[in-house]
C-alpha atoms as a PDB file:
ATOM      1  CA  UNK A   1       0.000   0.000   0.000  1.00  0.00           C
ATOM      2  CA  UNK A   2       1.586   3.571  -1.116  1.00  0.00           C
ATOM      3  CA  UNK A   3      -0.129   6.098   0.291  1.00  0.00           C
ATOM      4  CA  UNK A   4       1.167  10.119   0.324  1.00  0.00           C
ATOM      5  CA  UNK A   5       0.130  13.808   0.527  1.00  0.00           C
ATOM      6  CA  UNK A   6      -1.909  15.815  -1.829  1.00  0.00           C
ATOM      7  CA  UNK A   7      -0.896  19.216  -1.085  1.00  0.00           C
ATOM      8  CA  UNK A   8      -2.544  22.667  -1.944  1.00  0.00           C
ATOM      9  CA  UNK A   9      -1.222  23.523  -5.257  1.00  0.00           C
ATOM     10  CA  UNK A  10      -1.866  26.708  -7.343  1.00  0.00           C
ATOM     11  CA  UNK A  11      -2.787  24.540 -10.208  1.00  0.00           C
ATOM     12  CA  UNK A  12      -5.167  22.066 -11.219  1.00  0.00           C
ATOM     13  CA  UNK A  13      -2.663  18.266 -10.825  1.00  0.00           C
ATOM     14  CA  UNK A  14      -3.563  14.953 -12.795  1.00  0.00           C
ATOM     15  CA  UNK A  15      -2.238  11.944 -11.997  1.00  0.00           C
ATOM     16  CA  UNK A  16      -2.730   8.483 -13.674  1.00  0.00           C
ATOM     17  CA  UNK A  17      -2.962   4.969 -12.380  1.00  0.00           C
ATOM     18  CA  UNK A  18      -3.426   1.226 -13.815  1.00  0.00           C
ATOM     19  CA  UNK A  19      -1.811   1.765 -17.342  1.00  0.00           C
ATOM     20  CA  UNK A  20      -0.779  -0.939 -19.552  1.00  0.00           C
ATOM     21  CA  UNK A  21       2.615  -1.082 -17.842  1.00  0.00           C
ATOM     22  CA  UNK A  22       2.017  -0.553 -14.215  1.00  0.00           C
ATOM     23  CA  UNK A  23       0.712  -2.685 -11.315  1.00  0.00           C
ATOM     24  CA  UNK A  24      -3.108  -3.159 -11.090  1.00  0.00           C
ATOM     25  CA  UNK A  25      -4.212  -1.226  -7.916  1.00  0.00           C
ATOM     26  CA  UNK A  26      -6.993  -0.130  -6.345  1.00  0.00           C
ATOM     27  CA  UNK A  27      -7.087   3.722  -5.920  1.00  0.00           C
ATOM     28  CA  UNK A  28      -8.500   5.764  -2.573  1.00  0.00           C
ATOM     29  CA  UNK A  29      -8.617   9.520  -2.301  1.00  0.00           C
ATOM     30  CA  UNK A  30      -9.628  11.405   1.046  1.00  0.00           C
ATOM     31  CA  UNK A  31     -10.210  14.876   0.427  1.00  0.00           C
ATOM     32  CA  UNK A  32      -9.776  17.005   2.872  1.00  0.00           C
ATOM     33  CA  UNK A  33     -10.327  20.508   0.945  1.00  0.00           C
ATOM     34  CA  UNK A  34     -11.097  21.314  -2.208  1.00  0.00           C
ATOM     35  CA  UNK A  35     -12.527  19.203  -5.226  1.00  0.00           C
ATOM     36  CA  UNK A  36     -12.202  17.454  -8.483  1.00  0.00           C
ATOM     37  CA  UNK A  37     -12.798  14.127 -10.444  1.00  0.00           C
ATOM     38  CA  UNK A  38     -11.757  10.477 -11.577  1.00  0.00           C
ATOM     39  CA  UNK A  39     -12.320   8.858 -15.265  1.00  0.00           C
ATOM     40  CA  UNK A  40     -11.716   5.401 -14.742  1.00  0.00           C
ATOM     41  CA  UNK A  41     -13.421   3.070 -17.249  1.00  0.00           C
ATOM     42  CA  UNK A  42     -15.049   5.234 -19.012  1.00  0.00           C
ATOM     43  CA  UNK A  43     -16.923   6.411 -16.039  1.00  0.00           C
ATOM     44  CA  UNK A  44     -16.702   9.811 -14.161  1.00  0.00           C
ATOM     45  CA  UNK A  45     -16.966  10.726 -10.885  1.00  0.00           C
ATOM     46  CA  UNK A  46     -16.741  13.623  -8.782  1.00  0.00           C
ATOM     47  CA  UNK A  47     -15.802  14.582  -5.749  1.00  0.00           C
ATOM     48  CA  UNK A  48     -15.814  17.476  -3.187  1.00  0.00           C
ATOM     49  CA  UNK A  49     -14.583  17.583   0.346  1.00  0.00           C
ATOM     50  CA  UNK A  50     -15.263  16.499   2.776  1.00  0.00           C
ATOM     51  CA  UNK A  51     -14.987  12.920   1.037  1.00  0.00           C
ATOM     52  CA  UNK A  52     -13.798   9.688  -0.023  1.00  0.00           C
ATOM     53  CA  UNK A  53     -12.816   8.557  -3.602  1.00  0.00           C
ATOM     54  CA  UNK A  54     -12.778   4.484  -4.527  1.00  0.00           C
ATOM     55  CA  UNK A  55     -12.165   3.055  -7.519  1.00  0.00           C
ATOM     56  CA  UNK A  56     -12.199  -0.896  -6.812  1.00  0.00           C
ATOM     57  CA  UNK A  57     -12.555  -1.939 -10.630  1.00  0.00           C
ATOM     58  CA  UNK A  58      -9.137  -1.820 -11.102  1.00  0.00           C
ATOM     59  CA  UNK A  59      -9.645   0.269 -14.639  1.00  0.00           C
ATOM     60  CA  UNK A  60      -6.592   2.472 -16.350  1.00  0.00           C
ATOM     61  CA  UNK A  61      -7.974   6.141 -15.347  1.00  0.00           C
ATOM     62  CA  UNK A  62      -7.123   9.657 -14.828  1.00  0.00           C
ATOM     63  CA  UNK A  63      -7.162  11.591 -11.352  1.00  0.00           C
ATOM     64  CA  UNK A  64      -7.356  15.535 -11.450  1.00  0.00           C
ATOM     65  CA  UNK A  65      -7.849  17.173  -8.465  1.00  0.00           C
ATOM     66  CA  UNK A  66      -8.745  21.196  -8.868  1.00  0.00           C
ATOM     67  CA  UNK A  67      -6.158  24.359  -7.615  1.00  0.00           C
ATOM     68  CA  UNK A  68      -6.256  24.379  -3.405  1.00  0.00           C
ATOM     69  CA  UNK A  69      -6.851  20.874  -3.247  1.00  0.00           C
ATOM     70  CA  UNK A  70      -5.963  18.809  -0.108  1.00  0.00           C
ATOM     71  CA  UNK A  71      -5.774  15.294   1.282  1.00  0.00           C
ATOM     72  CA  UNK A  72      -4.473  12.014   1.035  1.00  0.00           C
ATOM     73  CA  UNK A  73      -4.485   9.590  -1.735  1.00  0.00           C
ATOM     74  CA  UNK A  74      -3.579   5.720  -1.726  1.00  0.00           C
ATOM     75  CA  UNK A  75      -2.582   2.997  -4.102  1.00  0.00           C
ATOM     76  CA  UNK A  76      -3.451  -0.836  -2.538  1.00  0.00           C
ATOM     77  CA  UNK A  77      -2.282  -3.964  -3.786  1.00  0.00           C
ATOM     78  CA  UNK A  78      -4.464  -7.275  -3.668  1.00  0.00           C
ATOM     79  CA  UNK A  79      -2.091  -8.570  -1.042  1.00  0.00           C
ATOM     80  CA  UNK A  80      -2.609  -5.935   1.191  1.00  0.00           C
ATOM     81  CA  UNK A  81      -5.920  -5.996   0.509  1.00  0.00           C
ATOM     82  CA  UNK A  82      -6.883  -9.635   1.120  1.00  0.00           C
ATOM     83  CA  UNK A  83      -5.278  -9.250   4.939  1.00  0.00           C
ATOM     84  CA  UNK A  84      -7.482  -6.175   5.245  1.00  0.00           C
ATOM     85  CA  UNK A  85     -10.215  -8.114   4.301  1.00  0.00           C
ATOM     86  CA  UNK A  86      -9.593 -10.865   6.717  1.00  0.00           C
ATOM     87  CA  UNK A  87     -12.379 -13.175   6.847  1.00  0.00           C
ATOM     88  CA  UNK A  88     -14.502 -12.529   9.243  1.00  0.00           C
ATOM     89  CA  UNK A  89     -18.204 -12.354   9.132  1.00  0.00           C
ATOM     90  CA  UNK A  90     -18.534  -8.709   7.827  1.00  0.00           C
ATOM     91  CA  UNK A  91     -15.565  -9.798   5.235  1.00  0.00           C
ATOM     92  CA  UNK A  92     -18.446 -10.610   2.698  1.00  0.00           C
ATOM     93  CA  UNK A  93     -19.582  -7.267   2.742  1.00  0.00           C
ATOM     94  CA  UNK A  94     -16.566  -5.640   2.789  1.00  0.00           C
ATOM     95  CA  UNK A  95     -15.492  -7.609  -0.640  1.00  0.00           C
ATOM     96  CA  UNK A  96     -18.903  -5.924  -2.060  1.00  0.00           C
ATOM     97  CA  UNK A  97     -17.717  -2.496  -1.004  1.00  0.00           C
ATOM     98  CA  UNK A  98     -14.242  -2.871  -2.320  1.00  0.00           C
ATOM     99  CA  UNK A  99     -15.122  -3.606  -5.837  1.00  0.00           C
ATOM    100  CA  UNK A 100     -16.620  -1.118  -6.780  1.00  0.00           C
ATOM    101  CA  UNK A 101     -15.970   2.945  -8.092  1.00  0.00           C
ATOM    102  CA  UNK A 102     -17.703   5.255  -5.928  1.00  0.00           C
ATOM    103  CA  UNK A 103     -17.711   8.244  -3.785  1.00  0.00           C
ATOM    104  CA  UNK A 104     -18.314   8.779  -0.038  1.00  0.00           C
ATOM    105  CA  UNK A 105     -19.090  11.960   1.351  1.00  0.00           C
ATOM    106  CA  UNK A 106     -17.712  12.517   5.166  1.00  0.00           C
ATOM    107  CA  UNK A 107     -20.126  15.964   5.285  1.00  0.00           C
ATOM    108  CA  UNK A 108     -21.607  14.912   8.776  1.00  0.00           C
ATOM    109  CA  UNK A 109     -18.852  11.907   9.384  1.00  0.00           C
ATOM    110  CA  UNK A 110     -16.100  14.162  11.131  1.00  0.00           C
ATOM    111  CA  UNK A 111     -15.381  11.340  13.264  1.00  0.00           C
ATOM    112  CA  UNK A 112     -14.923   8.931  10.177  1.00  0.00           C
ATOM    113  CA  UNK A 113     -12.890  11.940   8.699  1.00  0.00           C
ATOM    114  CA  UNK A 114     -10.841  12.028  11.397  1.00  0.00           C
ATOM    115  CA  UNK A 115     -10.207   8.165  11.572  1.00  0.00           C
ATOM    116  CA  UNK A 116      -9.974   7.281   8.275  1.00  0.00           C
ATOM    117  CA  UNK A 117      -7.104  10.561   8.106  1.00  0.00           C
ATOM    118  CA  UNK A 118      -4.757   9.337  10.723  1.00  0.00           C
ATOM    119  CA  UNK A 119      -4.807   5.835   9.182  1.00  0.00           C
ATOM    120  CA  UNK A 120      -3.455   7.294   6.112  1.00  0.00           C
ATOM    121  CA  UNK A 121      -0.969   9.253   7.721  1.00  0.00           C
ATOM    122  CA  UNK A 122       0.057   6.599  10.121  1.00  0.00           C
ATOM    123  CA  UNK A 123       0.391   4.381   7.047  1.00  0.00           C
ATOM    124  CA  UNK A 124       2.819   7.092   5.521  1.00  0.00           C
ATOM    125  CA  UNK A 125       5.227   6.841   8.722  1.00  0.00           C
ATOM    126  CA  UNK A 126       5.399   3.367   8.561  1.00  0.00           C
ATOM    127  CA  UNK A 127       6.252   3.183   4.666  1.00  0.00           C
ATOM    128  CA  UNK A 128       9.113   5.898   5.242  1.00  0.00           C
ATOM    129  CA  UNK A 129      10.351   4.030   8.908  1.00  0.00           C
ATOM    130  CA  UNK A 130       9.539   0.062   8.357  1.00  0.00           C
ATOM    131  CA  UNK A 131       9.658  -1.539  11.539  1.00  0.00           C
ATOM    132  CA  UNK A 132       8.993  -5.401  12.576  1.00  0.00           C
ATOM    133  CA  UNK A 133       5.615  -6.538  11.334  1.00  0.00           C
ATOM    134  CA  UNK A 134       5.117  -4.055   8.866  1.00  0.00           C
ATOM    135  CA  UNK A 135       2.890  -5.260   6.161  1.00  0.00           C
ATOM    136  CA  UNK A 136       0.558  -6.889   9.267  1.00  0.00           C
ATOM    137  CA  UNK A 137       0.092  -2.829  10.496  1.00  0.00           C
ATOM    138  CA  UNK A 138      -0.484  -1.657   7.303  1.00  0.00           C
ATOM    139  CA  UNK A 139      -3.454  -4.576   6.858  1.00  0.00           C
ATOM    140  CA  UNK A 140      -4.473  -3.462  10.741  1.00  0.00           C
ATOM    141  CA  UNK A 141      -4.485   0.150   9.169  1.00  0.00           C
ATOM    142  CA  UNK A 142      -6.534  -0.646   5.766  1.00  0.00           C
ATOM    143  CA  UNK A 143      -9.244  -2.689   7.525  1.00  0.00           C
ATOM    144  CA  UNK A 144     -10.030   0.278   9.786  1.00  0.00           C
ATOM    145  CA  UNK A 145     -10.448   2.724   7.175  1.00  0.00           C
ATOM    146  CA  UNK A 146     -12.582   0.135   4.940  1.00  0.00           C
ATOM    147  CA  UNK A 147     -14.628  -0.715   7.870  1.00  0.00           C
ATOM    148  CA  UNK A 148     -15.178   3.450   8.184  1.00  0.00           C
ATOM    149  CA  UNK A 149     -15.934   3.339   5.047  1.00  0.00           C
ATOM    150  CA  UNK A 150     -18.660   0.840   5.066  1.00  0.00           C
ATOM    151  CA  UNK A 151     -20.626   2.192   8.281  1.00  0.00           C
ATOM    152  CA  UNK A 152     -20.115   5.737   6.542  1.00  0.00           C
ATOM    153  CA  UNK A 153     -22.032   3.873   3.253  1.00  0.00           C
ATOM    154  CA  UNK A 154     -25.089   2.373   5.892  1.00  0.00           C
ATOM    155  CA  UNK A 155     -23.684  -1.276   5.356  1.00  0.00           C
ATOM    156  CA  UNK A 156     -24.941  -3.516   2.279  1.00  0.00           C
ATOM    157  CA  UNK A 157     -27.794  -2.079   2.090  1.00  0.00           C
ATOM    158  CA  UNK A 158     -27.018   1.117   0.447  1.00  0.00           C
ATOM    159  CA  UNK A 159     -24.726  -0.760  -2.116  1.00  0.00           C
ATOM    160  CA  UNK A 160     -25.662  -0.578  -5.772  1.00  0.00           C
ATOM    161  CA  UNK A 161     -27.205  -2.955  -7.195  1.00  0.00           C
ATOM    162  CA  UNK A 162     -28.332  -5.526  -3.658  1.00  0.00           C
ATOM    163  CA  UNK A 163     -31.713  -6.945  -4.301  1.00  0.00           C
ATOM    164  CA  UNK A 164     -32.939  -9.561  -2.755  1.00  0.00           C
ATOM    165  CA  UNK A 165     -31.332 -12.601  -4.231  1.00  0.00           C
ATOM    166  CA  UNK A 166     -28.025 -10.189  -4.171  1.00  0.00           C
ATOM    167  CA  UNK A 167     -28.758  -9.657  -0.305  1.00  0.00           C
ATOM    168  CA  UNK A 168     -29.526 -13.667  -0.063  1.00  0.00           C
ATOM    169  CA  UNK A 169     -25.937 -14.647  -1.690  1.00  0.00           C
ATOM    170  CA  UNK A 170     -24.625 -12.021   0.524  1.00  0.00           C
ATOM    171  CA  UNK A 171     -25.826 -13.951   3.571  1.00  0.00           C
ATOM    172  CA  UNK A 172     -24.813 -16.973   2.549  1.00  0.00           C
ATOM    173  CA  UNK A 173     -21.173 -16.001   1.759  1.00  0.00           C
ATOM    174  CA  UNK A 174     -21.151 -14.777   4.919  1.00  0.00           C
ATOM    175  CA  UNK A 175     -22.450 -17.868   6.539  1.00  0.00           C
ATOM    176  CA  UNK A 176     -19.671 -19.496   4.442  1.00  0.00           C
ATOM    177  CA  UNK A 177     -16.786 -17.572   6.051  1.00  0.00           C
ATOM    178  CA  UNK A 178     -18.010 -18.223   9.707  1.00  0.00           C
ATOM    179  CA  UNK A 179     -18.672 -22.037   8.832  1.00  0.00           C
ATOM    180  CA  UNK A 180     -16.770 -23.157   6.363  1.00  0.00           C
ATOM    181  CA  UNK A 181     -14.125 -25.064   8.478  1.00  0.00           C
ATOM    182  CA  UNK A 182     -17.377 -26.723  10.390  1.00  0.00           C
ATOM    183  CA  UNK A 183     -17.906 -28.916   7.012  1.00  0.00           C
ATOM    184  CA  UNK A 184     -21.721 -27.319   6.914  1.00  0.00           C
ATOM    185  CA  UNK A 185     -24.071 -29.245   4.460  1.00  0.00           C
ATOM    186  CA  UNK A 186     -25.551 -27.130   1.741  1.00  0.00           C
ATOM    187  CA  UNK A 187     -29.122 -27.917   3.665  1.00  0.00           C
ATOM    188  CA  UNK A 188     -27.796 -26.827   6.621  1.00  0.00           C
ATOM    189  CA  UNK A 189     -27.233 -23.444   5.676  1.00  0.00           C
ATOM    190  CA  UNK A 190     -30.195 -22.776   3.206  1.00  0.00           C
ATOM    191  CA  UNK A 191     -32.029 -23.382   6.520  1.00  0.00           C
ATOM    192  CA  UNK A 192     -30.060 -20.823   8.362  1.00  0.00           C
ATOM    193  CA  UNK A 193     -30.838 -18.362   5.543  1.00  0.00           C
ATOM    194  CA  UNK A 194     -34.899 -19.612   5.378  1.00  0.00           C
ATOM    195  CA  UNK A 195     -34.418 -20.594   1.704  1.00  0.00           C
ATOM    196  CA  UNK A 196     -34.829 -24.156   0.192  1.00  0.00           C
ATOM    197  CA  UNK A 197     -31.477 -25.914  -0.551  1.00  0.00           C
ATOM    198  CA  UNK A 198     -32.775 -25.897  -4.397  1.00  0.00           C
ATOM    199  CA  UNK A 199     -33.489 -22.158  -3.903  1.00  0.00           C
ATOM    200  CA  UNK A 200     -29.685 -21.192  -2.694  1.00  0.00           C
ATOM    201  CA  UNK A 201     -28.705 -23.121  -5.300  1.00  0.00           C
ATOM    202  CA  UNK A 202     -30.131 -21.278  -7.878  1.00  0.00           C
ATOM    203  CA  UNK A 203     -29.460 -18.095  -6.244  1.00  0.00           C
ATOM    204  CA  UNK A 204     -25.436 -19.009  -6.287  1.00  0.00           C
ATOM    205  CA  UNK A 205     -25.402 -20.769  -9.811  1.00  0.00           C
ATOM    206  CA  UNK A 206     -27.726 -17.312 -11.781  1.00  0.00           C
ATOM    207  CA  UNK A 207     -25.649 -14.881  -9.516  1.00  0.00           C
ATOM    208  CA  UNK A 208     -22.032 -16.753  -9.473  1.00  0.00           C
ATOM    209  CA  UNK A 209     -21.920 -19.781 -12.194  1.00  0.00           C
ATOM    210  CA  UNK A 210     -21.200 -22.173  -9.118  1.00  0.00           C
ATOM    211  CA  UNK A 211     -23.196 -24.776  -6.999  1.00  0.00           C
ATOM    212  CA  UNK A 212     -23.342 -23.654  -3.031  1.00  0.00           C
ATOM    213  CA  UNK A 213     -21.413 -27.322  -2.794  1.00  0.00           C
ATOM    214  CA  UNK A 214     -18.407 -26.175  -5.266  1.00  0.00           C
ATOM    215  CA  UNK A 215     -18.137 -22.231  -3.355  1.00  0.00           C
ATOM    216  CA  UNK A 216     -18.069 -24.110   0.113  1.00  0.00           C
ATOM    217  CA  UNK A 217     -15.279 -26.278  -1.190  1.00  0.00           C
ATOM    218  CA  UNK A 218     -13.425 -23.542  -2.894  1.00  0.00           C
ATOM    219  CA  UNK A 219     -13.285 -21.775   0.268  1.00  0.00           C
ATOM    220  CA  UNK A 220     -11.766 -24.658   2.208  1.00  0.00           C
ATOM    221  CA  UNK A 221      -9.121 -24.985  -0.372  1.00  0.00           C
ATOM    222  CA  UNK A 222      -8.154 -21.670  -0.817  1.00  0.00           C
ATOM    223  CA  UNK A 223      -7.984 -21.349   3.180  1.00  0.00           C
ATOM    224  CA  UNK A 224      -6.072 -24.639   3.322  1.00  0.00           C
ATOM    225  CA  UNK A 225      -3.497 -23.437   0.640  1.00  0.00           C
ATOM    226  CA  UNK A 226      -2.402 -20.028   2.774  1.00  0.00           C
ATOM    227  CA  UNK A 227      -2.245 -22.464   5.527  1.00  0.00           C
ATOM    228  CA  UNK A 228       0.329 -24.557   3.535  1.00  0.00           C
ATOM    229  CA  UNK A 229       2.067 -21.609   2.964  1.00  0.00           C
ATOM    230  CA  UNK A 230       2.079 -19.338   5.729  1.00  0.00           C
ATOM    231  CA  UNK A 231       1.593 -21.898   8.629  1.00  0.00           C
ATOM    232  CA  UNK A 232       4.267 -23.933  10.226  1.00  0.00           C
ATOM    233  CA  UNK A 233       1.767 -26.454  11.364  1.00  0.00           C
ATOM    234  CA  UNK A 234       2.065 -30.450  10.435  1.00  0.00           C
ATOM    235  CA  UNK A 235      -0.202 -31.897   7.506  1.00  0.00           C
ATOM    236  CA  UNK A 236      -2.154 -33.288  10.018  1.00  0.00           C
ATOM    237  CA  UNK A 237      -2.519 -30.585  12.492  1.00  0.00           C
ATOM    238  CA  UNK A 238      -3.139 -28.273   9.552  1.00  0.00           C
ATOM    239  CA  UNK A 239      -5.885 -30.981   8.684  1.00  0.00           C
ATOM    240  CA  UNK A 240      -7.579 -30.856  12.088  1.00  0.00           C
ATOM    241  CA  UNK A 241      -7.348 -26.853  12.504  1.00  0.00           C
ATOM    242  CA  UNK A 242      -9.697 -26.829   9.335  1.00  0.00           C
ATOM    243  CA  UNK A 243     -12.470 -29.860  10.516  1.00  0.00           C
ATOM    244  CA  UNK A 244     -10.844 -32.783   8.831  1.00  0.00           C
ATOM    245  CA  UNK A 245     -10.603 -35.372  11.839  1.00  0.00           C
ATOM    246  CA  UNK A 246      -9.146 -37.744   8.871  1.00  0.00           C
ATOM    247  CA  UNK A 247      -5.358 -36.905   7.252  1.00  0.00           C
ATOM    248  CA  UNK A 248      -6.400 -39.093   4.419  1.00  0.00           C
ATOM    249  CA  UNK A 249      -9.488 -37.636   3.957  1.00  0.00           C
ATOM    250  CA  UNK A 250      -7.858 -33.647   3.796  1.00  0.00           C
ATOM    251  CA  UNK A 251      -5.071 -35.039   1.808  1.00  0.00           C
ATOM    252  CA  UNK A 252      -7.775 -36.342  -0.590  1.00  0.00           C
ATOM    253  CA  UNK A 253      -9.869 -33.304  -0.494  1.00  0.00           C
ATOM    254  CA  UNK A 254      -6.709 -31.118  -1.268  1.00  0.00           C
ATOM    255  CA  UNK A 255      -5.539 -33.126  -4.180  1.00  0.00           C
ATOM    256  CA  UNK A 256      -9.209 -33.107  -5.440  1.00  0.00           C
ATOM    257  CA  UNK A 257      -9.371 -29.374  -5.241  1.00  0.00           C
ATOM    258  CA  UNK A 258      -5.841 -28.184  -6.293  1.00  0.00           C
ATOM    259  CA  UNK A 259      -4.205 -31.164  -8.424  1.00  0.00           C
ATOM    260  CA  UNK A 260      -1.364 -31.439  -6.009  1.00  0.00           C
ATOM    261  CA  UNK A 261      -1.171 -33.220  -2.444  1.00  0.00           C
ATOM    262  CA  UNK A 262      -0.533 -30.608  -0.157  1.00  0.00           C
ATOM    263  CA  UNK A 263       3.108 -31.933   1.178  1.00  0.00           C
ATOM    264  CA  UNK A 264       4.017 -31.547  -2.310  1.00  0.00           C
ATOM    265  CA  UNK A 265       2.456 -27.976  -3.042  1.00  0.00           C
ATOM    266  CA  UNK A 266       4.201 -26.805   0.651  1.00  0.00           C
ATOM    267  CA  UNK A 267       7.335 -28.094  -0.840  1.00  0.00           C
ATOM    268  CA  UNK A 268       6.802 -26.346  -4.193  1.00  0.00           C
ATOM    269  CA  UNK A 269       5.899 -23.380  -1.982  1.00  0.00           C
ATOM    270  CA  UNK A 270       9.404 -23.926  -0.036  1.00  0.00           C
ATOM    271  CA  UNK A 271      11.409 -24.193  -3.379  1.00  0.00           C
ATOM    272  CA  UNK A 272       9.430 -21.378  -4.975  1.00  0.00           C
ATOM    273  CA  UNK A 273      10.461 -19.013  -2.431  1.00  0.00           C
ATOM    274  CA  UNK A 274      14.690 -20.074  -2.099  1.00  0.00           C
ATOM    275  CA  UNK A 275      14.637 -19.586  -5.437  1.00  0.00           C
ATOM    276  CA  UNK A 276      14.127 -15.766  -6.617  1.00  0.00           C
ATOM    277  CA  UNK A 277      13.453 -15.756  -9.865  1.00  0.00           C
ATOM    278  CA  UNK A 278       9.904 -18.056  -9.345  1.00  0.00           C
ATOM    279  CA  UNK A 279       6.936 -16.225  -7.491  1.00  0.00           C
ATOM    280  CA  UNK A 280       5.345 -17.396  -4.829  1.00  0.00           C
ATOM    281  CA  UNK A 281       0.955 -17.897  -5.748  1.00  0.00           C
ATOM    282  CA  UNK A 282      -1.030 -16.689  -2.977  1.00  0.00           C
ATOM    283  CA  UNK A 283      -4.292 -16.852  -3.725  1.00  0.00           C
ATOM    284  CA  UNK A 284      -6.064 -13.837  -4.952  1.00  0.00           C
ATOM    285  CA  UNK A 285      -8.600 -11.577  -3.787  1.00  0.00           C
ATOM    286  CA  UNK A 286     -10.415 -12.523  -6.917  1.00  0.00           C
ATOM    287  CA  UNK A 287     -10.159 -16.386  -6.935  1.00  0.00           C
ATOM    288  CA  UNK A 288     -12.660 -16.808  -4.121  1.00  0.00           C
ATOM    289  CA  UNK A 289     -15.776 -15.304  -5.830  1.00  0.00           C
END
């Protein structure tokens, strides 16, 4: 995560982000004072402070921001990001905020304002003096200003396009992120969501392209490979901390998922990393839908 200044300038300043030779990031401007607007994609959007600037879609774009302008502007990577994120119960409706372009006004929010602007500025220390631990206080720092950000927006509910099916696969992601290592059945949680299991499954296969079943599993795997990769934890420990009482069975239900056993992708994950000139997959922000 880069984040700097904007400082008051006696002319109008442009900046440009995601071009065809640049890292894909997501962009966030806090404006303190001041105004101006973002093309990204086609789309435009203005803003004027007291407020918040996201583009999530990842688009090439142009920033200008008008004479006397003032604030903070950052640029977030996915891996950043995805430990921001987290995966907690509100995760799910973080993700939904995150992906999107919009603007947030803070008229009203001073105390939002006022959080969300010594994040930014605490991340700018901590880029210019790293310290022990820095990328996890940079991910501490993101997730506070995204939560800000989503009480700021009313939660879910005021997020484009949420209907009720939208608000339904909502839930159940959700649901997935607080159960998924409890092996729910896919009955088990249209019940908790008052929906028939053929119901959810429609709702996930029109709105997604997947089965409830195959988004359940996903999830498992994709948790199961950071484990692998982050975790010094045994095979079988690793197993057990995710509701397989059964090495075999996790073993199976790894290769199944992935191709690969998982002592053999946590030694491809081991090799990856000694040698430099291989990178190291983590999975994406993207990959878990």
């Amino acid at each position: 995560m880069d984040v700097g200044t904007i400082d008051c300038g006696l002319h109008a300043r442009f900046w440009s982000f995601n071009g065809p030779t640049g890292t894909m990031t997501r962009q966030l401007v806090l404006l303190t004072d001041g105004g101006g607007e973002a093309d990204a994609g086609g789309q435009r959007l203005a803003i004027a402070a007291p407020a918040l600037l996201w583009l999530g879609d990842m688009k090439p774009g142009r920033l200008r921001l008008e004479a006397g302008a003032t604030g903070l502007r950052a640029q977030i990577g996915d891996d950043t990001l995805v430990e921001a994120i987290g995966d907690e119960a509100h995760s799910v409706a973080l993700r939904y905020l995150v992906d999107r372009d919009f603007t947030l006004s803070l008229a009203g929010h001073a105390e939002a304002l006022g959080v969300i602007e010594r994040c930014l500025s605490a991340a700018i220390a901590e880029r210019r003096q790293p310290q022990e631990a820095s990328a996890l206080l940079l991910s501490a720092l993101l997730r506070i200003v995204l939560v800000s950000m989503l009480r700021v927006s009313g939660g879910r509910e005021s997020l484009p396009g949420i209907g009720e099916r939208m608000s339904l696969l909502q839930r159940f992601r959700q649901l997935v992120e607080m159960n998924f290592r409890n092996h729910w059945q896919v009955a088990r949680y249209a019940d908790a969501l008052g929906v028939t299991p053929d119901r959810l499954h429609a709702i996930c296969t029109d709105g997604i392209g997947k089965s409830p079943k195959a988004l359940v599993s996903e999830r498992l795997a994709r948790e199961a490979m950071l484990r692998l990769e982050r975790s010094s934890l045994t095979i079988q420990q690793l197993g057990h901390s995710l509701g397989f009482s059964d090495p075999a069975h996790f073993s199976s239900f790894f290769r199944k998922m992935t191709g690969t056993p998982p002592g053999r992708y946590r030694r491809a994950v081991i090799d990856a990393r000694a040698d430099h000139g291989r990178a190291v997959h983590v999975p994406s922000f993207a990959e878990w839908p």
